[in-house]
PDB file of N, CA and C in Angstrom:
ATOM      1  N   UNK A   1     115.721 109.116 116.572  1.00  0.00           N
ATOM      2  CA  UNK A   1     115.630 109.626 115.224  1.00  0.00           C
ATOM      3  C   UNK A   1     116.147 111.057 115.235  1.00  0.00           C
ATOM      4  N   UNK A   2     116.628 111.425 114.130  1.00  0.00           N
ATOM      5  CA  UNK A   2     117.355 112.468 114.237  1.00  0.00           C
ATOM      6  C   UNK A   2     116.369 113.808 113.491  1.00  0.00           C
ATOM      7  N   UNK A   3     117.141 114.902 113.528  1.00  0.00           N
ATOM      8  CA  UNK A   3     115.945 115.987 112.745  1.00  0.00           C
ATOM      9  C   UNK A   3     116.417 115.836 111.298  1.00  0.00           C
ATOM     10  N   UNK A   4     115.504 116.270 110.330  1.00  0.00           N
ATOM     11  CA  UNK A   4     115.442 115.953 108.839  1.00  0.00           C
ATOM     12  C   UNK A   4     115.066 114.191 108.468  1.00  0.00           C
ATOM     13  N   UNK A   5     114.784 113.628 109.797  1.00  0.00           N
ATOM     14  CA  UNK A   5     114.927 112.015 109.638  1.00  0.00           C
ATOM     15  C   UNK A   5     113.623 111.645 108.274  1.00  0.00           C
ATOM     16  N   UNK A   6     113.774 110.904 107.549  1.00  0.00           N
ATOM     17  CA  UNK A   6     112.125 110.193 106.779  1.00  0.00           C
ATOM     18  C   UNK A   6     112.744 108.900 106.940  1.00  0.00           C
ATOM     19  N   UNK A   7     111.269 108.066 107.055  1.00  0.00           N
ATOM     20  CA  UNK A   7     110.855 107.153 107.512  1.00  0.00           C
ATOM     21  C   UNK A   7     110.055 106.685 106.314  1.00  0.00           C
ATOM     22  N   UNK A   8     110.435 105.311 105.718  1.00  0.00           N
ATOM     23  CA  UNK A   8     109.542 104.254 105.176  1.00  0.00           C
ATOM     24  C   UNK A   8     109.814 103.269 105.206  1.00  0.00           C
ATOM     25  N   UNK A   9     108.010 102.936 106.160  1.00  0.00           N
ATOM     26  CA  UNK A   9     107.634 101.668 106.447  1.00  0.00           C
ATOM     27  C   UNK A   9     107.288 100.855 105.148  1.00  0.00           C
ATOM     28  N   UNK A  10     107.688  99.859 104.810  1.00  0.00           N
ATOM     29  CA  UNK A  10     107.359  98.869 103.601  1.00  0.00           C
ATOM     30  C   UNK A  10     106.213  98.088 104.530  1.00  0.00           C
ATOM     31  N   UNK A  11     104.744  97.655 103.229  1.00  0.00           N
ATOM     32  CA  UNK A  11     103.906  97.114 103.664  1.00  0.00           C
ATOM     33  C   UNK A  11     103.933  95.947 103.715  1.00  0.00           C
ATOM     34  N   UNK A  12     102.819  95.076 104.085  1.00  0.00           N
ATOM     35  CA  UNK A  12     102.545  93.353 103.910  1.00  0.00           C
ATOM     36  C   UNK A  12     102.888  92.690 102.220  1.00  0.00           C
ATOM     37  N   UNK A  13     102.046  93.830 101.048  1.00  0.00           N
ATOM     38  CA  UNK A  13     102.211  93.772  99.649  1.00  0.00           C
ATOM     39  C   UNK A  13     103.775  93.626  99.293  1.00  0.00           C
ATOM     40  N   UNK A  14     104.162  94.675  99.717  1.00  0.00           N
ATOM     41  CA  UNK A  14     105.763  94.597  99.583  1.00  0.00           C
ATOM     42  C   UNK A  14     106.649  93.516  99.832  1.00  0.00           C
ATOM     43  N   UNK A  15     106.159  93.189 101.203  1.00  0.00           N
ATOM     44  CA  UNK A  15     106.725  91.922 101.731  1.00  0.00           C
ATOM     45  C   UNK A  15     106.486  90.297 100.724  1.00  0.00           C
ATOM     46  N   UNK A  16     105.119  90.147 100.434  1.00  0.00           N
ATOM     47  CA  UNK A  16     105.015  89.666  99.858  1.00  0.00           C
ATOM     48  C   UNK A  16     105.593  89.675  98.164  1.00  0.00           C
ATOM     49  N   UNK A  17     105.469  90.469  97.980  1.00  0.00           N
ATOM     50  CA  UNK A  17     105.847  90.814  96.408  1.00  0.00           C
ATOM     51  C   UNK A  17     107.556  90.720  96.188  1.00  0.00           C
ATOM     52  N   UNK A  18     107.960  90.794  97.403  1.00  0.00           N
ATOM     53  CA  UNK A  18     109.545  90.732  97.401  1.00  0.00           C
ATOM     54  C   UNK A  18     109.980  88.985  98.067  1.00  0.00           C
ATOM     55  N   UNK A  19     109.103  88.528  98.190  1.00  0.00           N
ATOM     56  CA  UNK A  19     109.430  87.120  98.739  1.00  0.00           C
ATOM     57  C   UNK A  19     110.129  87.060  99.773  1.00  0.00           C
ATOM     58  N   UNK A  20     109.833  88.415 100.828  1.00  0.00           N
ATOM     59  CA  UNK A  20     110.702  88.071 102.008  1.00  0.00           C
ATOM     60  C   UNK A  20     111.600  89.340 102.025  1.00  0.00           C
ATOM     61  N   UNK A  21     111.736  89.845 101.305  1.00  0.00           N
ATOM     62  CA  UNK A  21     113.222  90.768 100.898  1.00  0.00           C
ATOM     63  C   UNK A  21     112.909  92.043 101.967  1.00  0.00           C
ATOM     64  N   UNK A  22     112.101  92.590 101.556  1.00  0.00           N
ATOM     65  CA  UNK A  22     111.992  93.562 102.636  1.00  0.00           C
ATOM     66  C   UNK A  22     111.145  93.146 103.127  1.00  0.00           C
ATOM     67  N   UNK A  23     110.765  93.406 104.458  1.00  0.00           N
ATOM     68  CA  UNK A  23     109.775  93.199 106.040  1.00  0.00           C
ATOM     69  C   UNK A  23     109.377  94.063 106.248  1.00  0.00           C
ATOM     70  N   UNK A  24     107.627  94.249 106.265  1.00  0.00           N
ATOM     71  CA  UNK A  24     107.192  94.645 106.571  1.00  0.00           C
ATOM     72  C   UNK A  24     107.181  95.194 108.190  1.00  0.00           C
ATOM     73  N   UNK A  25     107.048  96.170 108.743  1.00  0.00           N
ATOM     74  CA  UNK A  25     107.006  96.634 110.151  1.00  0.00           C
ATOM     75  C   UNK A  25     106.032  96.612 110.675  1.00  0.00           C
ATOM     76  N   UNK A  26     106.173  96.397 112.233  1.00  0.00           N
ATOM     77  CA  UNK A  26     104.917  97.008 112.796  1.00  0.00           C
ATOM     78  C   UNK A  26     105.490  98.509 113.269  1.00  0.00           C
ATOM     79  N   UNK A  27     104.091  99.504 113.380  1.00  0.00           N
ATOM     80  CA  UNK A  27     104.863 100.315 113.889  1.00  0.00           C
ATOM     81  C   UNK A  27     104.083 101.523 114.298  1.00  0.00           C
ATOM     82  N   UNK A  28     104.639 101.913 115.966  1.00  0.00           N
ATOM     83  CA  UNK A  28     103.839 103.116 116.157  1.00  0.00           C
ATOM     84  C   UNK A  28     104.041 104.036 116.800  1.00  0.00           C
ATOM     85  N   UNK A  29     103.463 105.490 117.041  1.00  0.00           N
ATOM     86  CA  UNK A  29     104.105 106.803 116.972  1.00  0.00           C
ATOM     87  C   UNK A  29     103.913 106.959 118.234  1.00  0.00           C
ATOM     88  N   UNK A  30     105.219 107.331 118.912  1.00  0.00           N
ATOM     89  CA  UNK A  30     104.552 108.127 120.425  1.00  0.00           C
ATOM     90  C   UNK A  30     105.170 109.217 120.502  1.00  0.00           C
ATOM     91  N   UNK A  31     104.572 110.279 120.572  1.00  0.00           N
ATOM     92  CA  UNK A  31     105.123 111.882 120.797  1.00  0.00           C
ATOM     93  C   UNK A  31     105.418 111.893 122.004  1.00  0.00           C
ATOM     94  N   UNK A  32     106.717 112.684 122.028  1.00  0.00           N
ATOM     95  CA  UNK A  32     107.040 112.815 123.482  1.00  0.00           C
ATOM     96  C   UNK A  32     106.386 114.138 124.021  1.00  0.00           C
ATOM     97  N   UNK A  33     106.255 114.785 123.308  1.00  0.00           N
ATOM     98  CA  UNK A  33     105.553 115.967 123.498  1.00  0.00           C
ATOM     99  C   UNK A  33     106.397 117.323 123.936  1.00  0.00           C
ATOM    100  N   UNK A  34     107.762 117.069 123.565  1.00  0.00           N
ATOM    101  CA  UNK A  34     108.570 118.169 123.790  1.00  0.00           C
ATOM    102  C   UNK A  34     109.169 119.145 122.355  1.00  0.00           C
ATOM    103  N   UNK A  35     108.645 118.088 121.140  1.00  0.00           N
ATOM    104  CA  UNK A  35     108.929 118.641 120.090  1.00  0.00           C
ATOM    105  C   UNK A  35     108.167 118.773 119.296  1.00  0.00           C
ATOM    106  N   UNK A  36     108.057 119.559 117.528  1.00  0.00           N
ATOM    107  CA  UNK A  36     107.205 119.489 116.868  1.00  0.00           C
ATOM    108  C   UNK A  36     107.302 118.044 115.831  1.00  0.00           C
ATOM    109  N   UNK A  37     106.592 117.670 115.547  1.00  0.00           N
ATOM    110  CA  UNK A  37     106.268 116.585 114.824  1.00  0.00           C
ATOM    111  C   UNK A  37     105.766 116.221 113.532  1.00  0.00           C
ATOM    112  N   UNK A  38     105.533 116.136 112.112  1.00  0.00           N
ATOM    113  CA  UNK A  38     105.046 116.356 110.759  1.00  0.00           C
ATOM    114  C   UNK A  38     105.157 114.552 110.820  1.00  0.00           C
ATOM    115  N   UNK A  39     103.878 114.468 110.209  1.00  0.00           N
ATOM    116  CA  UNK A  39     103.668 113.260 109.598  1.00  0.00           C
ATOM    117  C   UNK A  39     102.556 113.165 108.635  1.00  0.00           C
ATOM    118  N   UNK A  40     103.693 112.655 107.433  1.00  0.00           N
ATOM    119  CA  UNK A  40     102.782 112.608 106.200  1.00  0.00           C
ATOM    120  C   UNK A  40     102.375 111.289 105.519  1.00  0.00           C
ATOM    121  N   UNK A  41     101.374 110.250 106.107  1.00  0.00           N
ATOM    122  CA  UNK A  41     101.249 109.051 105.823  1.00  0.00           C
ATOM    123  C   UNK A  41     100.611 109.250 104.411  1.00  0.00           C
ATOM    124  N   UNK A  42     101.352 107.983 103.336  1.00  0.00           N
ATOM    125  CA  UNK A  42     101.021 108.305 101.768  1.00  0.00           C
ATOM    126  C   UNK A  42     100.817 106.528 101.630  1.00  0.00           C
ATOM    127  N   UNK A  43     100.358 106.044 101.592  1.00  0.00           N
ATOM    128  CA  UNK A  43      99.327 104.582 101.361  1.00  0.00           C
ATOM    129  C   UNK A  43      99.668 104.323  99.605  1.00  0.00           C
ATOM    130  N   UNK A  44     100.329 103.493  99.450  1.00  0.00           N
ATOM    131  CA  UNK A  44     100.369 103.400  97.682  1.00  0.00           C
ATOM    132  C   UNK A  44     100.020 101.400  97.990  1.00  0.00           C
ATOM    133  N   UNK A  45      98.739 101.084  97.080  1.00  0.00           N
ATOM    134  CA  UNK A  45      98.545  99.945  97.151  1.00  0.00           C
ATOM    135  C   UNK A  45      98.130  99.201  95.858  1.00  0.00           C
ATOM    136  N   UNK A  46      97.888  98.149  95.704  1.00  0.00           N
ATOM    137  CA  UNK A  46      97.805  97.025  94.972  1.00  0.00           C
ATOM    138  C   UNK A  46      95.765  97.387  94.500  1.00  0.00           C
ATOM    139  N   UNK A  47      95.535  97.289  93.057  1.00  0.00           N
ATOM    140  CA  UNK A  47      93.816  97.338  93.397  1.00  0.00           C
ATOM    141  C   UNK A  47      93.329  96.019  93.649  1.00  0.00           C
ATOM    142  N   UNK A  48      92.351  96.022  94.528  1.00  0.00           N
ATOM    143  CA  UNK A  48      91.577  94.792  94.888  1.00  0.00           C
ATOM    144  C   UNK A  48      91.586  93.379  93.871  1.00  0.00           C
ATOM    145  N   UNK A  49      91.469  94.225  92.496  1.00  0.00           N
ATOM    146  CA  UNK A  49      91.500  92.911  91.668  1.00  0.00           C
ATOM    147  C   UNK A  49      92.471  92.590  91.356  1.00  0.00           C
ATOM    148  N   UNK A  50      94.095  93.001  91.770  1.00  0.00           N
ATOM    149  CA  UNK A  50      95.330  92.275  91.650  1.00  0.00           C
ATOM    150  C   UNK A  50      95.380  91.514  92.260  1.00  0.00           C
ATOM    151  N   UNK A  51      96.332  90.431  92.093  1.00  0.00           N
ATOM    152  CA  UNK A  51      97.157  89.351  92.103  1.00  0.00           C
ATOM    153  C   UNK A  51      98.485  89.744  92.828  1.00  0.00           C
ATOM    154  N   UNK A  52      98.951  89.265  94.026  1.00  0.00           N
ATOM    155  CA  UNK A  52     100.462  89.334  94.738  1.00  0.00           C
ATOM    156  C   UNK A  52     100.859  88.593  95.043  1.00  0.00           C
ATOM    157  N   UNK A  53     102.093  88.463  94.816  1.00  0.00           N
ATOM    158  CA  UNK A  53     102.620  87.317  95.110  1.00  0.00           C
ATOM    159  C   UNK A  53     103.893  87.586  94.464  1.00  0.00           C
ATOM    160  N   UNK A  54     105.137  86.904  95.277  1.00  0.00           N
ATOM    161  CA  UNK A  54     106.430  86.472  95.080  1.00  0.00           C
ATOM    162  C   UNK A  54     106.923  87.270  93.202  1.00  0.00           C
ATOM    163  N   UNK A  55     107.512  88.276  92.567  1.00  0.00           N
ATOM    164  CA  UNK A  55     107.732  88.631  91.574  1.00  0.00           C
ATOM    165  C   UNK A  55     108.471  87.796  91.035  1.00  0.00           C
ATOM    166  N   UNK A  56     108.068  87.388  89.653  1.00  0.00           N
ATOM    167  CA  UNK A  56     108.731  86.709  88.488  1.00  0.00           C
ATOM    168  C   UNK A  56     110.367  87.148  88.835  1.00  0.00           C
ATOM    169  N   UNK A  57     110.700  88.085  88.545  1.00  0.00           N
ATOM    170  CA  UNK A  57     112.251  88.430  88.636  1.00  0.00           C
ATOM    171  C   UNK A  57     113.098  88.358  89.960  1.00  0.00           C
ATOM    172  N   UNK A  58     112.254  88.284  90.958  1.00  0.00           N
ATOM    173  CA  UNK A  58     112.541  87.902  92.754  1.00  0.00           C
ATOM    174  C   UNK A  58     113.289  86.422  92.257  1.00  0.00           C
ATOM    175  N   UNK A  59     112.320  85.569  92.367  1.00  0.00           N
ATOM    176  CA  UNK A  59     112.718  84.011  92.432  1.00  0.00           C
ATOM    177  C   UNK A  59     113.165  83.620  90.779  1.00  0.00           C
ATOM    178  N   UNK A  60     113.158  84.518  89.731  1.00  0.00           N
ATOM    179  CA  UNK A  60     113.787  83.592  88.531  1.00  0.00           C
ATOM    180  C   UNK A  60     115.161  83.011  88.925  1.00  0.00           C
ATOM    181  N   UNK A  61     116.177  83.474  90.073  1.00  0.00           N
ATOM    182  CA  UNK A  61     117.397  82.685  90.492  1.00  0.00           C
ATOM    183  C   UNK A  61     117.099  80.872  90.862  1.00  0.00           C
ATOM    184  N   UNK A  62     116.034  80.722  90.604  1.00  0.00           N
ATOM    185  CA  UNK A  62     115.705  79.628  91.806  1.00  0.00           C
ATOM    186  C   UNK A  62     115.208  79.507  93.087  1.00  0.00           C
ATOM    187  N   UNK A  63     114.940  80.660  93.772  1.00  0.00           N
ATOM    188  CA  UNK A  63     115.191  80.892  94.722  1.00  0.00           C
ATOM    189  C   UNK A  63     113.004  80.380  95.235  1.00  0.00           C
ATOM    190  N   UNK A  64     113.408  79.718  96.131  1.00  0.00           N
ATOM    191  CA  UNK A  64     111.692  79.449  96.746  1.00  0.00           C
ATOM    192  C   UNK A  64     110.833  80.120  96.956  1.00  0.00           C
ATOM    193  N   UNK A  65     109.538  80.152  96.471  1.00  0.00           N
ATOM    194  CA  UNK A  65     108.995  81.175  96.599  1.00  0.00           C
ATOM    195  C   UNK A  65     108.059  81.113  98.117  1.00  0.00           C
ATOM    196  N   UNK A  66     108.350  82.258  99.054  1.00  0.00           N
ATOM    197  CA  UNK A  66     107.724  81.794 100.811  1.00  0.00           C
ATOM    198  C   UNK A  66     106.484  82.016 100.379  1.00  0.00           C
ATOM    199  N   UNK A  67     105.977  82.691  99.497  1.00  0.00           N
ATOM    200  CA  UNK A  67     104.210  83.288  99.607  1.00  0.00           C
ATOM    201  C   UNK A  67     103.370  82.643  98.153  1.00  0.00           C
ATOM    202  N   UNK A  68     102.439  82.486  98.526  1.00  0.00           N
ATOM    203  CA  UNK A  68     101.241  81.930  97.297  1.00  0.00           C
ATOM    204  C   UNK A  68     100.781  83.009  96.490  1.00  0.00           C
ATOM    205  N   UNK A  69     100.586  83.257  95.547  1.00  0.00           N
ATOM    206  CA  UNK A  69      99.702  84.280  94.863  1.00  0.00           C
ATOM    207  C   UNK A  69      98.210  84.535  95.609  1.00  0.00           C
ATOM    208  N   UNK A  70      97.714  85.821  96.146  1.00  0.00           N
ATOM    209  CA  UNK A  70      96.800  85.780  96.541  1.00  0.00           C
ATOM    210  C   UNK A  70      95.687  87.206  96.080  1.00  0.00           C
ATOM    211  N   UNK A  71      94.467  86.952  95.619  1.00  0.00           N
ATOM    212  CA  UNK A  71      93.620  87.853  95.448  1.00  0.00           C
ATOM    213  C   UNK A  71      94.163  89.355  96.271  1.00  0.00           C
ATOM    214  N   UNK A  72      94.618  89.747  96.235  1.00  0.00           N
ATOM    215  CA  UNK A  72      94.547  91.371  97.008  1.00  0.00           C
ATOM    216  C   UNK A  72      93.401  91.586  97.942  1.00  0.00           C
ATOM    217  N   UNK A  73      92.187  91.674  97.505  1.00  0.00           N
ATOM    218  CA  UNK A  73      91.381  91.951  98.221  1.00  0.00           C
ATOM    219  C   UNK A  73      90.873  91.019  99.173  1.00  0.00           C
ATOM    220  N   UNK A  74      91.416  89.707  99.244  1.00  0.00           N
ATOM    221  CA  UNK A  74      90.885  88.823  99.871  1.00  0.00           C
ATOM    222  C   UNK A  74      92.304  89.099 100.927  1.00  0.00           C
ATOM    223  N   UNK A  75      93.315  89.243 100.458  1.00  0.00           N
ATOM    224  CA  UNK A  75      94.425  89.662 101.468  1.00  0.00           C
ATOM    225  C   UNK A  75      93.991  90.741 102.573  1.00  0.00           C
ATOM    226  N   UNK A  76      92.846  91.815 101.818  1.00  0.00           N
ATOM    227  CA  UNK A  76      92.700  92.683 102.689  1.00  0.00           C
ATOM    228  C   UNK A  76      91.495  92.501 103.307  1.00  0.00           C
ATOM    229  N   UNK A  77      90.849  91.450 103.319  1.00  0.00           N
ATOM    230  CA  UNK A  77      89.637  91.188 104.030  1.00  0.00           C
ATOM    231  C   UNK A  77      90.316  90.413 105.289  1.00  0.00           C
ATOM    232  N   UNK A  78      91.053  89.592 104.999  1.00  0.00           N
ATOM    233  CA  UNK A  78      91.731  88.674 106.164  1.00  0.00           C
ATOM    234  C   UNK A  78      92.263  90.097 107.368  1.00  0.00           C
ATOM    235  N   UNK A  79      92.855  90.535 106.578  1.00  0.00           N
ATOM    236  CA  UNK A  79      93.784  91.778 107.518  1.00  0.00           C
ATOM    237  C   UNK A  79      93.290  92.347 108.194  1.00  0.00           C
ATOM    238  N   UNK A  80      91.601  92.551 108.027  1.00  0.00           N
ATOM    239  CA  UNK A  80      90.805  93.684 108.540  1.00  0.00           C
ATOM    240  C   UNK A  80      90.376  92.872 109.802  1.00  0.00           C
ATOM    241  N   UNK A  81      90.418  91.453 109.642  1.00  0.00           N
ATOM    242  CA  UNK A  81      89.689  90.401 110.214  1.00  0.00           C
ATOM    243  C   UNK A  81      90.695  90.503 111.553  1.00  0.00           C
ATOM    244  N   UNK A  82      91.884  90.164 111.230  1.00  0.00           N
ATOM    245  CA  UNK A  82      92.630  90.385 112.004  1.00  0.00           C
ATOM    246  C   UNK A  82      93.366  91.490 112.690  1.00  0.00           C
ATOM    247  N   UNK A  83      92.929  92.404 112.095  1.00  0.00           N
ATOM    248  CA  UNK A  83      94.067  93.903 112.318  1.00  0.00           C
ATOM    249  C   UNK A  83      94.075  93.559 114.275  1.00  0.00           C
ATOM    250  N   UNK A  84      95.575  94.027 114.208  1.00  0.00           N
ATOM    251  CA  UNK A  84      96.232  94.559 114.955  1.00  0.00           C
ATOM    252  C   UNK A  84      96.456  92.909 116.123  1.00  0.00           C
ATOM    253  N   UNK A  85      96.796  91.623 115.207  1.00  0.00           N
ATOM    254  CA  UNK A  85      97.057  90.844 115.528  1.00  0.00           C
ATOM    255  C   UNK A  85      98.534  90.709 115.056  1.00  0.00           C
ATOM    256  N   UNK A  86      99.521  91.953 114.817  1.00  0.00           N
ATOM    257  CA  UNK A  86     100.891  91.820 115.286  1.00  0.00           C
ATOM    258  C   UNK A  86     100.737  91.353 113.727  1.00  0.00           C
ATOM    259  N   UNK A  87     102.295  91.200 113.575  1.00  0.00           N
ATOM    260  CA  UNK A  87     102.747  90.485 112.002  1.00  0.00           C
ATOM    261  C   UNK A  87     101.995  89.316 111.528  1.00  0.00           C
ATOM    262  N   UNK A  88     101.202  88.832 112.230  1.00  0.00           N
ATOM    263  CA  UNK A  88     100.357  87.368 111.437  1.00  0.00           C
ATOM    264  C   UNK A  88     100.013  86.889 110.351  1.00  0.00           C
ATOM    265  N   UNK A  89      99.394  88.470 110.335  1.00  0.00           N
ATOM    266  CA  UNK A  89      98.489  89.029 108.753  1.00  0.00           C
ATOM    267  C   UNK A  89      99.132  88.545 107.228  1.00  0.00           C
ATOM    268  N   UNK A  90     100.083  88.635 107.445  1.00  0.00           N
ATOM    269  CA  UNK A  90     101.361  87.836 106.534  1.00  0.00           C
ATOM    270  C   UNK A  90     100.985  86.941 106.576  1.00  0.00           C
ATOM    271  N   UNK A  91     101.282  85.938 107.410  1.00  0.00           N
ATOM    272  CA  UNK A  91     100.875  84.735 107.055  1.00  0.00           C
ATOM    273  C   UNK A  91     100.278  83.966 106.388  1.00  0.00           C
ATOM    274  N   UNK A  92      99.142  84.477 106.208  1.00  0.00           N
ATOM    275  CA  UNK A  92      98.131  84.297 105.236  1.00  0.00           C
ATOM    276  C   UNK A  92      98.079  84.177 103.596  1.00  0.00           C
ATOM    277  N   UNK A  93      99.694  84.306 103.408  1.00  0.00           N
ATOM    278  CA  UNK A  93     100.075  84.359 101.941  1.00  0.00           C
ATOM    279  C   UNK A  93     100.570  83.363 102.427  1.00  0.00           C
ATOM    280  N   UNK A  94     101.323  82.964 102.995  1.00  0.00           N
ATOM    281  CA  UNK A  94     102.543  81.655 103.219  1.00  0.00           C
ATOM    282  C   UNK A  94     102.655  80.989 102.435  1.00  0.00           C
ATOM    283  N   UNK A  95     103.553  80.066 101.994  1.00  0.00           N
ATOM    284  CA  UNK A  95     103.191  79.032 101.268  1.00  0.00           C
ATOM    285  C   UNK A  95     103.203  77.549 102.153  1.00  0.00           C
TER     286      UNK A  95
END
């Protein structure tokens, strides 16, 4: 990575909400410890009582939709269940 670099990671929501379009990352920081470092993690999410899933304007082409509509918060109960079981967590929308 270069200097002036920014970095955004797209989430599971995203992934889902885009039907695939962008991918979510895994992803994690290792300082080498020879330079200075700024990191400003900013979390923008869905509220618990939304609904995600595949956007009306994503698939109006026809196009299949990979994920089910799913409670949000039940998305994030699974996740917690699982954290740090690698990309899986996705899954859980699948269709």
């Amino acid at each position: 990575m270069s200097n002036g670099s920014l970095v955004i990671n797209v989430g599971d929501a995203l992934q889902i909400m885009s039907n695939g379009k962008y991918k979510s990352v895994e992803h994690r920081v290792i300082a080498n410890g020879n330079e200075n470092r700024i990191s400003v993690p900013i979390f923008v999410n869905p509220r618990p009582s939304d609904i995600i899933g595949p956007l009306a304007e994503v698939v109006e082409s026809g196009e299949k939709p990979m994920y089910k509509h799913v409670l949000y918060s039940d998305y994030v109960k699974h996740f917690f269940k699982k954290a740090h079981d690698r990309k899986a967590t996705v899954e859980f929308a699948k269709v």
